[in-house]
N, C-alpha and C. Protein backbone atom coordinates (compact mmCIF):
# COMPACT_ATOMS: atom_id res chain seq x y z
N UNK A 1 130.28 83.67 158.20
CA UNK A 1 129.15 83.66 157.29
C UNK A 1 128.30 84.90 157.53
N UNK A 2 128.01 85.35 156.35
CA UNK A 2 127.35 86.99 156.72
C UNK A 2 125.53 86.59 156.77
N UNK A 3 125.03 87.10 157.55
CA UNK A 3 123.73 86.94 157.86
C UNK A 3 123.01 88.06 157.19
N UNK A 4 122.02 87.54 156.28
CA UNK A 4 121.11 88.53 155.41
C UNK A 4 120.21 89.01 156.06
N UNK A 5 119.56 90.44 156.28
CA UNK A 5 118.67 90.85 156.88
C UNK A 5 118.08 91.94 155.39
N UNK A 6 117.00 91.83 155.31
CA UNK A 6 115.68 92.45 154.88
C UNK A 6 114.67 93.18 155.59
N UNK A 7 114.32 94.34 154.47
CA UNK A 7 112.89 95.11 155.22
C UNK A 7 112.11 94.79 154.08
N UNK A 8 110.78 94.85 154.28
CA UNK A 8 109.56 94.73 153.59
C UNK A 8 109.39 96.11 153.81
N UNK A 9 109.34 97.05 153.07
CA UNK A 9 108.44 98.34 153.49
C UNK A 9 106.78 98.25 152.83
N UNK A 10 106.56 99.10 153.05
CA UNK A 10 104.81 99.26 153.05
C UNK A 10 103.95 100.19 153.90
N UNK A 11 102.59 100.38 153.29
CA UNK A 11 102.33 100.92 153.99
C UNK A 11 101.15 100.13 155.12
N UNK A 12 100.89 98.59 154.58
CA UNK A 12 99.83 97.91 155.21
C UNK A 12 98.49 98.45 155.56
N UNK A 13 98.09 99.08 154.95
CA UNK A 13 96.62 100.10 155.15
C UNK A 13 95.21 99.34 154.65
N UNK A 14 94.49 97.57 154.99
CA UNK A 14 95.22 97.21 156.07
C UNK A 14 96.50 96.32 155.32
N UNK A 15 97.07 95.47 156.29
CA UNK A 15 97.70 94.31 156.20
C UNK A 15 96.52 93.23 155.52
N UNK A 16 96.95 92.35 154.72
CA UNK A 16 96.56 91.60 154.41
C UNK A 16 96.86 90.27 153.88
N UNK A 17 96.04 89.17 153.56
CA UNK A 17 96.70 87.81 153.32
C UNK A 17 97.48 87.51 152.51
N UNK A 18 97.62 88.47 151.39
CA UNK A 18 99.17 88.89 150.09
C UNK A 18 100.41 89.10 150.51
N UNK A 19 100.16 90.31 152.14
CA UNK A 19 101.42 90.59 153.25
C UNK A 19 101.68 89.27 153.59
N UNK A 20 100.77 88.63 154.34
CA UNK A 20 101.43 87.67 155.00
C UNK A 20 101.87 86.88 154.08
N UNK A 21 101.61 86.56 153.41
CA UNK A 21 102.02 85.23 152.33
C UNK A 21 103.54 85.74 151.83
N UNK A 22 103.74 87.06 151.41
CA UNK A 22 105.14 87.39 151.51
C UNK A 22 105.74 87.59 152.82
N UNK A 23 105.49 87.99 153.31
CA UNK A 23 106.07 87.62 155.00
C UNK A 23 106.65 86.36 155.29
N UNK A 24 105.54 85.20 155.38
CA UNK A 24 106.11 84.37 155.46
C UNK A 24 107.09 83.33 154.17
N UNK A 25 106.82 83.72 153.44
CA UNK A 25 108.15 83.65 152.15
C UNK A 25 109.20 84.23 152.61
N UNK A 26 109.61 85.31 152.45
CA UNK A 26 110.48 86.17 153.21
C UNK A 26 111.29 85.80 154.09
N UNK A 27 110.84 85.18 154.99
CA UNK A 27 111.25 85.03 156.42
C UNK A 27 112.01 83.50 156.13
N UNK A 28 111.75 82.62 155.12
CA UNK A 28 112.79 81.34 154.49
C UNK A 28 113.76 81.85 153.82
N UNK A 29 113.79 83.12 153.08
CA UNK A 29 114.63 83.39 152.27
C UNK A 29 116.22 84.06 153.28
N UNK A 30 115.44 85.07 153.69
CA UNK A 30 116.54 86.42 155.05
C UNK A 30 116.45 85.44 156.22
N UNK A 31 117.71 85.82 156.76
CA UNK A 31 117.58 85.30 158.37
C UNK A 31 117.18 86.61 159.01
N UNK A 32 116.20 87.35 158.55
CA UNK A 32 116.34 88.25 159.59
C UNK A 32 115.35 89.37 158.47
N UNK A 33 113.71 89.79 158.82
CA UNK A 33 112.62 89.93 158.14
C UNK A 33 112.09 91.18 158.97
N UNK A 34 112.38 92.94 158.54
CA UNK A 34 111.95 93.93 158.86
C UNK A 34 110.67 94.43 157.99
N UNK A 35 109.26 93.91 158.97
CA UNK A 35 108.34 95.05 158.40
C UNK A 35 108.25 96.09 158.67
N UNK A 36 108.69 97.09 157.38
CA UNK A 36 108.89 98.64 157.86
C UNK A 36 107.32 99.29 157.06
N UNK A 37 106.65 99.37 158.48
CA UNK A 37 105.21 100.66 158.19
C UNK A 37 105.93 101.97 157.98
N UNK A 38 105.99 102.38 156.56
CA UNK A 38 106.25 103.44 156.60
C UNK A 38 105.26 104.51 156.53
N UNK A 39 105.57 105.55 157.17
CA UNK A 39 104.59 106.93 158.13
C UNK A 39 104.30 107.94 156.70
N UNK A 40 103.41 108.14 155.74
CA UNK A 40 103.61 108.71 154.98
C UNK A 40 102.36 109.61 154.93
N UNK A 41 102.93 111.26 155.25
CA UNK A 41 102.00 112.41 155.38
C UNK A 41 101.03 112.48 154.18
N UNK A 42 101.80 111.83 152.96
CA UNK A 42 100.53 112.71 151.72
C UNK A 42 99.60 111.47 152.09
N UNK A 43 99.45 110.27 152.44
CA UNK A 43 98.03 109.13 152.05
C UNK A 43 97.04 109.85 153.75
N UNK A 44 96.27 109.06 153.37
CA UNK A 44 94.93 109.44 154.48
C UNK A 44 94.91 108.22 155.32
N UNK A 45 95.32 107.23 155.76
CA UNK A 45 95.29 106.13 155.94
C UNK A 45 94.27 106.01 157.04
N UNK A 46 93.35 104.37 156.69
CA UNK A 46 92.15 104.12 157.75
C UNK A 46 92.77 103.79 158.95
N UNK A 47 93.56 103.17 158.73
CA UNK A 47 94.11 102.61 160.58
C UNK A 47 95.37 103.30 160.41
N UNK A 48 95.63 103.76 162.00
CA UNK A 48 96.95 104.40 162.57
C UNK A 48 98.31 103.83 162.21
N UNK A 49 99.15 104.71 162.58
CA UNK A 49 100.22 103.99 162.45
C UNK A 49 100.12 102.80 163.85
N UNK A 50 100.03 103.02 164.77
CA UNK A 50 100.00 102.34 166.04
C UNK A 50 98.69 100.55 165.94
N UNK A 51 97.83 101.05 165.10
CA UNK A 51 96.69 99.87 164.95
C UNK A 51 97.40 99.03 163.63
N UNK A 52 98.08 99.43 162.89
CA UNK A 52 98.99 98.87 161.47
C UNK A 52 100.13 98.29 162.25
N UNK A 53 101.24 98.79 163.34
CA UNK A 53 101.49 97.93 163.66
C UNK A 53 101.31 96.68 164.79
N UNK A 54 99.97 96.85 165.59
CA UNK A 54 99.90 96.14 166.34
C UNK A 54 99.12 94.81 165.77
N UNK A 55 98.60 95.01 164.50
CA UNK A 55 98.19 94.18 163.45
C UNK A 55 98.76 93.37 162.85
N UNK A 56 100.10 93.89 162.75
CA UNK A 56 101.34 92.88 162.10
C UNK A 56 101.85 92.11 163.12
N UNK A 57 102.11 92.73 164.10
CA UNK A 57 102.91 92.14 165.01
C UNK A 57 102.11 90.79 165.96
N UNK A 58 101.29 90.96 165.54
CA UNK A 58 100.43 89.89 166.31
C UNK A 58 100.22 88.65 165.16
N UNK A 59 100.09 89.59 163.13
CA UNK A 59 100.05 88.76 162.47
C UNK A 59 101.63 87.85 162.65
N UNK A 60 102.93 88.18 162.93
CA UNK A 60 104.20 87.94 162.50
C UNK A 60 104.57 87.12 163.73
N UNK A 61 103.76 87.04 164.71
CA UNK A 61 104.40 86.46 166.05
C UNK A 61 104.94 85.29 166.21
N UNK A 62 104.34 84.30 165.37
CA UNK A 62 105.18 82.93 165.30
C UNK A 62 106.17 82.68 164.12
N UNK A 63 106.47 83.70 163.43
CA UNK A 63 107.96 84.25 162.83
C UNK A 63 109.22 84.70 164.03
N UNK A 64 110.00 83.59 164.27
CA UNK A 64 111.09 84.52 165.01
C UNK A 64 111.83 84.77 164.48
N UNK A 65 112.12 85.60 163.26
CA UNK A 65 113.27 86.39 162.61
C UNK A 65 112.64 87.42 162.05
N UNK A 66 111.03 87.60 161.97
CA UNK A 66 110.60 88.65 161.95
C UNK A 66 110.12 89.62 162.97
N UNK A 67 110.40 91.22 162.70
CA UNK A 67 110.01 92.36 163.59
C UNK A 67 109.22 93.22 162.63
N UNK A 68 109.06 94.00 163.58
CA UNK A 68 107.94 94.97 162.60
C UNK A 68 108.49 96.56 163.24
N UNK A 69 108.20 97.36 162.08
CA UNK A 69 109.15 98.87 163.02
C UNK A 69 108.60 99.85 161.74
N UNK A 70 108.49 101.05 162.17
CA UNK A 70 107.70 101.96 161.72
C UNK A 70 108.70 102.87 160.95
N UNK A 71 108.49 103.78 160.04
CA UNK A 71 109.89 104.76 159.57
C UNK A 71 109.09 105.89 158.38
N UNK A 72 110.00 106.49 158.89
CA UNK A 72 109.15 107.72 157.77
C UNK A 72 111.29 107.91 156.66
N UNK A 73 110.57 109.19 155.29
CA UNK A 73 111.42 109.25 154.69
C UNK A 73 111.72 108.35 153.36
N UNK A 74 113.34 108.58 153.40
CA UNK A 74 113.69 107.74 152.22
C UNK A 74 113.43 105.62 152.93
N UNK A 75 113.49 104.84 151.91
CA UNK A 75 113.79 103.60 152.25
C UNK A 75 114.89 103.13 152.19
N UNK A 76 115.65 103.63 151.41
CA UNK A 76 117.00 103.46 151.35
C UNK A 76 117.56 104.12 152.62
N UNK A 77 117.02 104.82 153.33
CA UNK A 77 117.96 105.85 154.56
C UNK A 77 117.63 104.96 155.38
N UNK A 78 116.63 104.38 155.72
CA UNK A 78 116.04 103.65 156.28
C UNK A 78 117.00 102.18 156.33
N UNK A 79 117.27 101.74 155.17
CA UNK A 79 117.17 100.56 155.18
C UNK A 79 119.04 100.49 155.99
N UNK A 80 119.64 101.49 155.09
CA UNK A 80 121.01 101.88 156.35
C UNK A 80 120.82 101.89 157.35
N UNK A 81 119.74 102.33 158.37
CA UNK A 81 119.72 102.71 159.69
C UNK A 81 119.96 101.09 160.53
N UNK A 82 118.76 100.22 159.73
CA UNK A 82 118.76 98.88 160.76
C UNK A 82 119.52 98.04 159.93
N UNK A 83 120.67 97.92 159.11
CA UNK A 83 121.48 97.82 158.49
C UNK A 83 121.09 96.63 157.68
N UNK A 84 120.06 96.90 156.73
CA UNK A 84 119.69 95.53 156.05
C UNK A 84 120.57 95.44 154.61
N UNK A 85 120.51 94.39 154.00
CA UNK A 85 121.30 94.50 152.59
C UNK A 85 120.27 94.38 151.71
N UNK A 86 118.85 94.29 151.99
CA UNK A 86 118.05 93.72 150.22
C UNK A 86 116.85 94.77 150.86
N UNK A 87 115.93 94.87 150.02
CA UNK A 87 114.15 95.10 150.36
C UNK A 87 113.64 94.12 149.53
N UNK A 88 112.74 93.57 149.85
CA UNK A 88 111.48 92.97 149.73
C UNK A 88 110.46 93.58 149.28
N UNK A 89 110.01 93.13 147.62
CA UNK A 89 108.86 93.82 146.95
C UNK A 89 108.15 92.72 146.45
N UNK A 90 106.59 92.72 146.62
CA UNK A 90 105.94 91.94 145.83
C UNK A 90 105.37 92.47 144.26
N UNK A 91 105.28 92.03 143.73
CA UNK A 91 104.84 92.19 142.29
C UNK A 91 103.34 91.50 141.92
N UNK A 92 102.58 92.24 141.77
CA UNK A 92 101.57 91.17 141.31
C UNK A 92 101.03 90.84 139.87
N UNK A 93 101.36 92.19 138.88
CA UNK A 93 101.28 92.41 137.68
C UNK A 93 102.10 93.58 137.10
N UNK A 94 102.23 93.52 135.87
CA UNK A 94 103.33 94.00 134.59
C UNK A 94 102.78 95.64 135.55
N UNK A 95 101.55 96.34 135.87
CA UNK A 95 101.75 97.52 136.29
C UNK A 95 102.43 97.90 137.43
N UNK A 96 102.78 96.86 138.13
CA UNK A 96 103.51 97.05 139.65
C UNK A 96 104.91 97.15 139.47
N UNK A 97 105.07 95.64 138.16
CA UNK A 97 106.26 95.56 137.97
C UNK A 97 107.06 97.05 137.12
N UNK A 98 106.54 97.75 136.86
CA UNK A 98 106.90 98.91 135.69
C UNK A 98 107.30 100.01 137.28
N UNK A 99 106.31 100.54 137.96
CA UNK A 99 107.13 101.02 138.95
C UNK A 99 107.39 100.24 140.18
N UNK A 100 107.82 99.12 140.35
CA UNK A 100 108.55 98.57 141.24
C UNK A 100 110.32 98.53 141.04
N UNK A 101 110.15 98.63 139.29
CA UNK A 101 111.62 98.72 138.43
C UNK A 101 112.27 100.00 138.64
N UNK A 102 111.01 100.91 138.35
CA UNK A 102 111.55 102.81 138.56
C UNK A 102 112.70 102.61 139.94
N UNK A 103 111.17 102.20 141.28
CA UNK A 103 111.70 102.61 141.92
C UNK A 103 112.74 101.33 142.76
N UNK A 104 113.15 100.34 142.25
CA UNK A 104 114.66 99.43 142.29
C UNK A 104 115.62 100.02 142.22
N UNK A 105 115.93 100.81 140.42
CA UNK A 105 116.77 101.34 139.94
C UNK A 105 117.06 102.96 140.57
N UNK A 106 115.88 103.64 141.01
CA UNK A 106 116.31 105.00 141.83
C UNK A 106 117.34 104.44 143.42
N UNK A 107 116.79 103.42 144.04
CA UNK A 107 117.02 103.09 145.53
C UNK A 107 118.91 102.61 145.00
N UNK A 108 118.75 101.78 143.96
CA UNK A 108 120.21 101.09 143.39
C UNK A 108 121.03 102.47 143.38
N UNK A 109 120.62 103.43 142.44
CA UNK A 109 121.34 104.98 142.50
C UNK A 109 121.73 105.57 143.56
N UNK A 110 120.53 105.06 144.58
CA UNK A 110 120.68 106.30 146.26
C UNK A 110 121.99 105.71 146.81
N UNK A 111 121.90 104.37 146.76
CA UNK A 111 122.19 103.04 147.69
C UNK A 111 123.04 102.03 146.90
N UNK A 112 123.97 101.98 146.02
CA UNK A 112 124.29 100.63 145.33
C UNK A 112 124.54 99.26 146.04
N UNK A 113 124.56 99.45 147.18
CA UNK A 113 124.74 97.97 148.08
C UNK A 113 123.78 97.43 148.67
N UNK A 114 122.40 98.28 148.32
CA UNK A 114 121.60 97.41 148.89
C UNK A 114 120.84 96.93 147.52
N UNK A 115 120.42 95.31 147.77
CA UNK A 115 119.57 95.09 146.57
C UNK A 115 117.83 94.83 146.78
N UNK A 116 117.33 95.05 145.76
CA UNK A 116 115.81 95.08 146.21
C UNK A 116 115.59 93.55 144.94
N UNK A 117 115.37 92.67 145.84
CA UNK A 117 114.18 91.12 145.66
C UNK A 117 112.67 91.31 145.06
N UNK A 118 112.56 91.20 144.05
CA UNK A 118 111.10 90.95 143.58
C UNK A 118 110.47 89.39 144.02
N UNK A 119 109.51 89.48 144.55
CA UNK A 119 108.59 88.15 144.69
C UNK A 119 107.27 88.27 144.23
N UNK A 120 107.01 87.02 143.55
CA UNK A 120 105.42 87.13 143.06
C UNK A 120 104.74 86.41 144.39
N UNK A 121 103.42 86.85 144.42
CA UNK A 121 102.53 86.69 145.49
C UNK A 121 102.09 85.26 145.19
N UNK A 122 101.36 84.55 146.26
CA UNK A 122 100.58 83.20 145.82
C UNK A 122 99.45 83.67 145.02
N UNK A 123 99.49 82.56 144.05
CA UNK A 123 98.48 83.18 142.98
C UNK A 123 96.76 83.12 143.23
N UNK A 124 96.42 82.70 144.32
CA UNK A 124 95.39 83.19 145.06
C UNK A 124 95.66 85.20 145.78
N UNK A 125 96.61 85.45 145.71
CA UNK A 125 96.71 86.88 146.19
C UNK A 125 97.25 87.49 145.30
N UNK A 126 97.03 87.11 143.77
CA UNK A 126 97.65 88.24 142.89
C UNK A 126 96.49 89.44 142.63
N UNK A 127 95.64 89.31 142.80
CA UNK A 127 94.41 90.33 142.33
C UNK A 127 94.87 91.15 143.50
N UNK A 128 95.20 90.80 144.71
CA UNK A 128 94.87 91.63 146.21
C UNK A 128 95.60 92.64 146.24
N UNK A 129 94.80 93.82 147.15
CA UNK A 129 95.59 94.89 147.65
C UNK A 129 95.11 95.42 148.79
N UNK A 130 95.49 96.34 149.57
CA UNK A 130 94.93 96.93 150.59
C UNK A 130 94.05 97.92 150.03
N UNK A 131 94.19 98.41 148.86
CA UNK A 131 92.86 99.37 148.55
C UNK A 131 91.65 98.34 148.23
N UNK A 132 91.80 97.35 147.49
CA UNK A 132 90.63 96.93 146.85
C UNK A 132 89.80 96.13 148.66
N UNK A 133 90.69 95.63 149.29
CA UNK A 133 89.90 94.99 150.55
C UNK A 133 89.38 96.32 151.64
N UNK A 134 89.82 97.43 151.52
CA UNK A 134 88.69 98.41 152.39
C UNK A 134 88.14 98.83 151.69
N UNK A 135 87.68 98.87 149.73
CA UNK A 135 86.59 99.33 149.28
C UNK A 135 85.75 98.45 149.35
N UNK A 136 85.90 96.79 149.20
CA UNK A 136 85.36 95.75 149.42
C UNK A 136 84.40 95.94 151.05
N UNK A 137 85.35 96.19 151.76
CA UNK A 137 84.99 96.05 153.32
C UNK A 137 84.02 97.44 153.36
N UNK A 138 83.73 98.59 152.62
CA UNK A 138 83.11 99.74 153.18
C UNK A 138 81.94 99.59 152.50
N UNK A 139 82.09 98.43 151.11
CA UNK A 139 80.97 98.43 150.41
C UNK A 139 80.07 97.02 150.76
N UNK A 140 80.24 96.68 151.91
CA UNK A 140 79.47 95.61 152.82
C UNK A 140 80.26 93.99 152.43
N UNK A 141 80.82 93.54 151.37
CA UNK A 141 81.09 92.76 150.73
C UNK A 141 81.97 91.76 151.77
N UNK A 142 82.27 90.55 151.40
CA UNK A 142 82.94 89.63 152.29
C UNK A 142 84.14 89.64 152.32
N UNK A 143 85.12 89.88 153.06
CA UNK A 143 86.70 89.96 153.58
C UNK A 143 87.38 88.78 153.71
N UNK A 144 86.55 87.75 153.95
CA UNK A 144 86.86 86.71 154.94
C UNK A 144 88.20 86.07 154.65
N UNK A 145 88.43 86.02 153.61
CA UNK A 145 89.71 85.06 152.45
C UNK A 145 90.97 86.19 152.45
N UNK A 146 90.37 87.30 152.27
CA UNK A 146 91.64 88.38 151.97
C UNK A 146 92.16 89.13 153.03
N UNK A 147 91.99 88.87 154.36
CA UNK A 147 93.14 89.42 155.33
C UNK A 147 92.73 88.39 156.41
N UNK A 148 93.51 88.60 157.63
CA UNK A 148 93.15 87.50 158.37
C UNK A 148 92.24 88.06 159.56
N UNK A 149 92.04 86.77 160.67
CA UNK A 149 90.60 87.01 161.48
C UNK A 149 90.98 88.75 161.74
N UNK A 150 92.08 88.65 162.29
CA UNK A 150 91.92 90.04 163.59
C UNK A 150 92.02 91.37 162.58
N UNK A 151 92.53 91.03 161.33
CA UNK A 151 92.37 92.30 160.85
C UNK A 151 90.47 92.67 159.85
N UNK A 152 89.95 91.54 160.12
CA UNK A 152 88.93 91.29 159.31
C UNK A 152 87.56 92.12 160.67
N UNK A 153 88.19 91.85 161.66
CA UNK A 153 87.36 92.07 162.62
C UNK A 153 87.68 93.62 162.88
N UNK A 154 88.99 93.93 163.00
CA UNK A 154 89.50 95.50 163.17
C UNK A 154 88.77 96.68 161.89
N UNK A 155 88.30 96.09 160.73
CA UNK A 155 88.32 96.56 159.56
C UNK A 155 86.59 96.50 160.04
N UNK A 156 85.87 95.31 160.43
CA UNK A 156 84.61 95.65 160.66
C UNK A 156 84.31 96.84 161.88
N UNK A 157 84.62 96.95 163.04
CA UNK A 157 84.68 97.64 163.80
C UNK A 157 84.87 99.15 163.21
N UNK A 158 86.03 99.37 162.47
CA UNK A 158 86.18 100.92 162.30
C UNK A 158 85.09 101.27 161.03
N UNK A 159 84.49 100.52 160.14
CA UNK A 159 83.47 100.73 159.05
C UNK A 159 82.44 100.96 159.91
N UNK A 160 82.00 99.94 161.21
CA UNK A 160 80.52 99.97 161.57
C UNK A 160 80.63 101.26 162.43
N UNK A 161 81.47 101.87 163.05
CA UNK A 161 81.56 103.49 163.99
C UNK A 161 81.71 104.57 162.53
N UNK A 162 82.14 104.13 161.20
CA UNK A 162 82.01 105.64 160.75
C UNK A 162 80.67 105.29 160.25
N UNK A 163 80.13 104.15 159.77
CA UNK A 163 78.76 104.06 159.51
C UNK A 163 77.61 104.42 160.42
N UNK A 164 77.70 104.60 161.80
CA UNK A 164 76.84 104.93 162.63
C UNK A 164 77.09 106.45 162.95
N UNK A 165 78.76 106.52 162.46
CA UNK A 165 78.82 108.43 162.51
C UNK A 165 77.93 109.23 161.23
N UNK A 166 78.40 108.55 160.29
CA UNK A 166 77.40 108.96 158.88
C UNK A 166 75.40 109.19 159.04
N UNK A 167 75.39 108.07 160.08
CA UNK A 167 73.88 108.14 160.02
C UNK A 167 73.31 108.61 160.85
N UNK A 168 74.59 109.25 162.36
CA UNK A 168 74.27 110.06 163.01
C UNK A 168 73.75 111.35 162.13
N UNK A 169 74.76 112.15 161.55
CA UNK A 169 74.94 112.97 160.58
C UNK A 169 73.55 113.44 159.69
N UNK A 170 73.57 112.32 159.04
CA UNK A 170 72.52 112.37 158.42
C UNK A 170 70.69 112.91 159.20
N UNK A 171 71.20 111.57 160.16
CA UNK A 171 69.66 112.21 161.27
C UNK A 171 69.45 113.58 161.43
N UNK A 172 70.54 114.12 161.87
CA UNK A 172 70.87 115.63 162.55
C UNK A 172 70.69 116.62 161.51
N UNK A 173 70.40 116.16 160.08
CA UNK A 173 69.62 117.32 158.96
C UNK A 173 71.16 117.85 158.14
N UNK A 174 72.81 117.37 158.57
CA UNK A 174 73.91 117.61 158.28
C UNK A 174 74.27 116.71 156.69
N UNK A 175 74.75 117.42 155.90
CA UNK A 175 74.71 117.22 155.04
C UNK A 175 76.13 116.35 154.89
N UNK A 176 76.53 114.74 154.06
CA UNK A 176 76.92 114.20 154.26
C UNK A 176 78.51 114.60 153.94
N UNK A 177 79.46 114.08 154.31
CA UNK A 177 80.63 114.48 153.76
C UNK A 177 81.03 113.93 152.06
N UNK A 178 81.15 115.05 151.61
CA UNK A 178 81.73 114.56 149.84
C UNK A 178 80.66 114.46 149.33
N UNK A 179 79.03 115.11 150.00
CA UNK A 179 77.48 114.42 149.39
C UNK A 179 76.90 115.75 149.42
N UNK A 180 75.65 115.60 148.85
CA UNK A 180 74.69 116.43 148.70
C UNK A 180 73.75 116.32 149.89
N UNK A 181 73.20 117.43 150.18
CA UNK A 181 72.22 117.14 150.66
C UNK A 181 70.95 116.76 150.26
N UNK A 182 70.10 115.66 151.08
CA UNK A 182 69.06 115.28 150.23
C UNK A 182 67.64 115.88 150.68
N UNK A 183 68.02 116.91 150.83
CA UNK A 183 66.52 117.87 151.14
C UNK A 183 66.47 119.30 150.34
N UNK A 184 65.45 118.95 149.71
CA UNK A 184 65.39 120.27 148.10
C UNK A 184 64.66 120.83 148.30
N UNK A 185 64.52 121.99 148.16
CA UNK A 185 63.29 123.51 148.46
C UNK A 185 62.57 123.07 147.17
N UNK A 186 61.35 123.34 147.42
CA UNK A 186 60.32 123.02 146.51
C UNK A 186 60.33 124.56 145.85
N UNK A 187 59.96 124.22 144.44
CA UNK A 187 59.79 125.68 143.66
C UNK A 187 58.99 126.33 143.71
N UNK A 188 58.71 127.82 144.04
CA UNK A 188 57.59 128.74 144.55
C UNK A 188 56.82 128.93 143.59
């Protein structure tokens, strides 16, 4: 009997309660559940590669058929390396689904043996994403529902040090990053 193994790729920037909820879906479907953080130079990402995965891995711990493993590149090169047969994509709406299809049908081209699984999210996590919960989280707003404790707490911690770097900044007469300064020469 051939044993199915899957990667989830992503970039988890952060992880959140949409991840896990496919995670743990996932992990009934594959005997065998790769979260691949993939390392990607063009995004800016708030947490490290190293804090993204020590986030998962603590989220995934009472999964034993899930691991978590980092990868830069193609996903398809990738997904040869730890020899999985499917990827794992969530969908949450017709815009995800439009390039989640692109990029099915490019990976099917790279790769024809591996297949990529669409799953819809619990419909409490179809709105969610990792962008909308750190604009949420930078714009003071409540987290509490949309990722879990330790990443809710990791996400407060790195907002409240650049917020105290900002207002260092500010004290020091330094003009803010991406801002104006708010001190104007009066007209002679």
């Amino acid at each position: 009997m051939k044993r199915i193994k899957a990667i989830y790729p992503g970039s988890f920037d952060p992880p959140t309660n949409g991840h896990l909820d496919l995670i743990e879906r996932g992990s009934k479907i594959f005997d065998e559940l790769v979260v691949a953080i993939l390392r990607n130079p063009e995004k800016n990402p708030l947490f490290s590669l190293a804090d993204r995965r020590k986030m998962l891995e603590a989220m995934t711990s009472s999964f034993d058929n899930v691991s978590v493993d980092t990868f830069d590149g193609l996903t398809v090169d990738y997904a040869l390396r730890v020899e999985a047969r499917a990827i794992l994509r969530g969908i949450r709406a017709i815009s995800d689904y439009e390039y989640e299809l692109q990029m099915a049908l490019m990976n099917r081209k790279l790769q024809p043996g591996l297949e990529t699984v669409f799953m819809m999210p619990a419909e409490k996590y179809s709105y969610l994403s990792s962008r909308l919960v750190r604009e949420v989280a930078q714009l003071g707003g409540s987290i509490e529902c949309l990722v879990p404790d330790l990443v809710e707490q990791k996400l407060r911690e790195k907002i409240d040090v650049a917020h105290k770097f900002a207002n260092r900044e500010q004290s020091a007469g330094k003009t803010p990053p991406g801002g104006k300064s708010k001190i104007r020469k009066k007209k002679l």
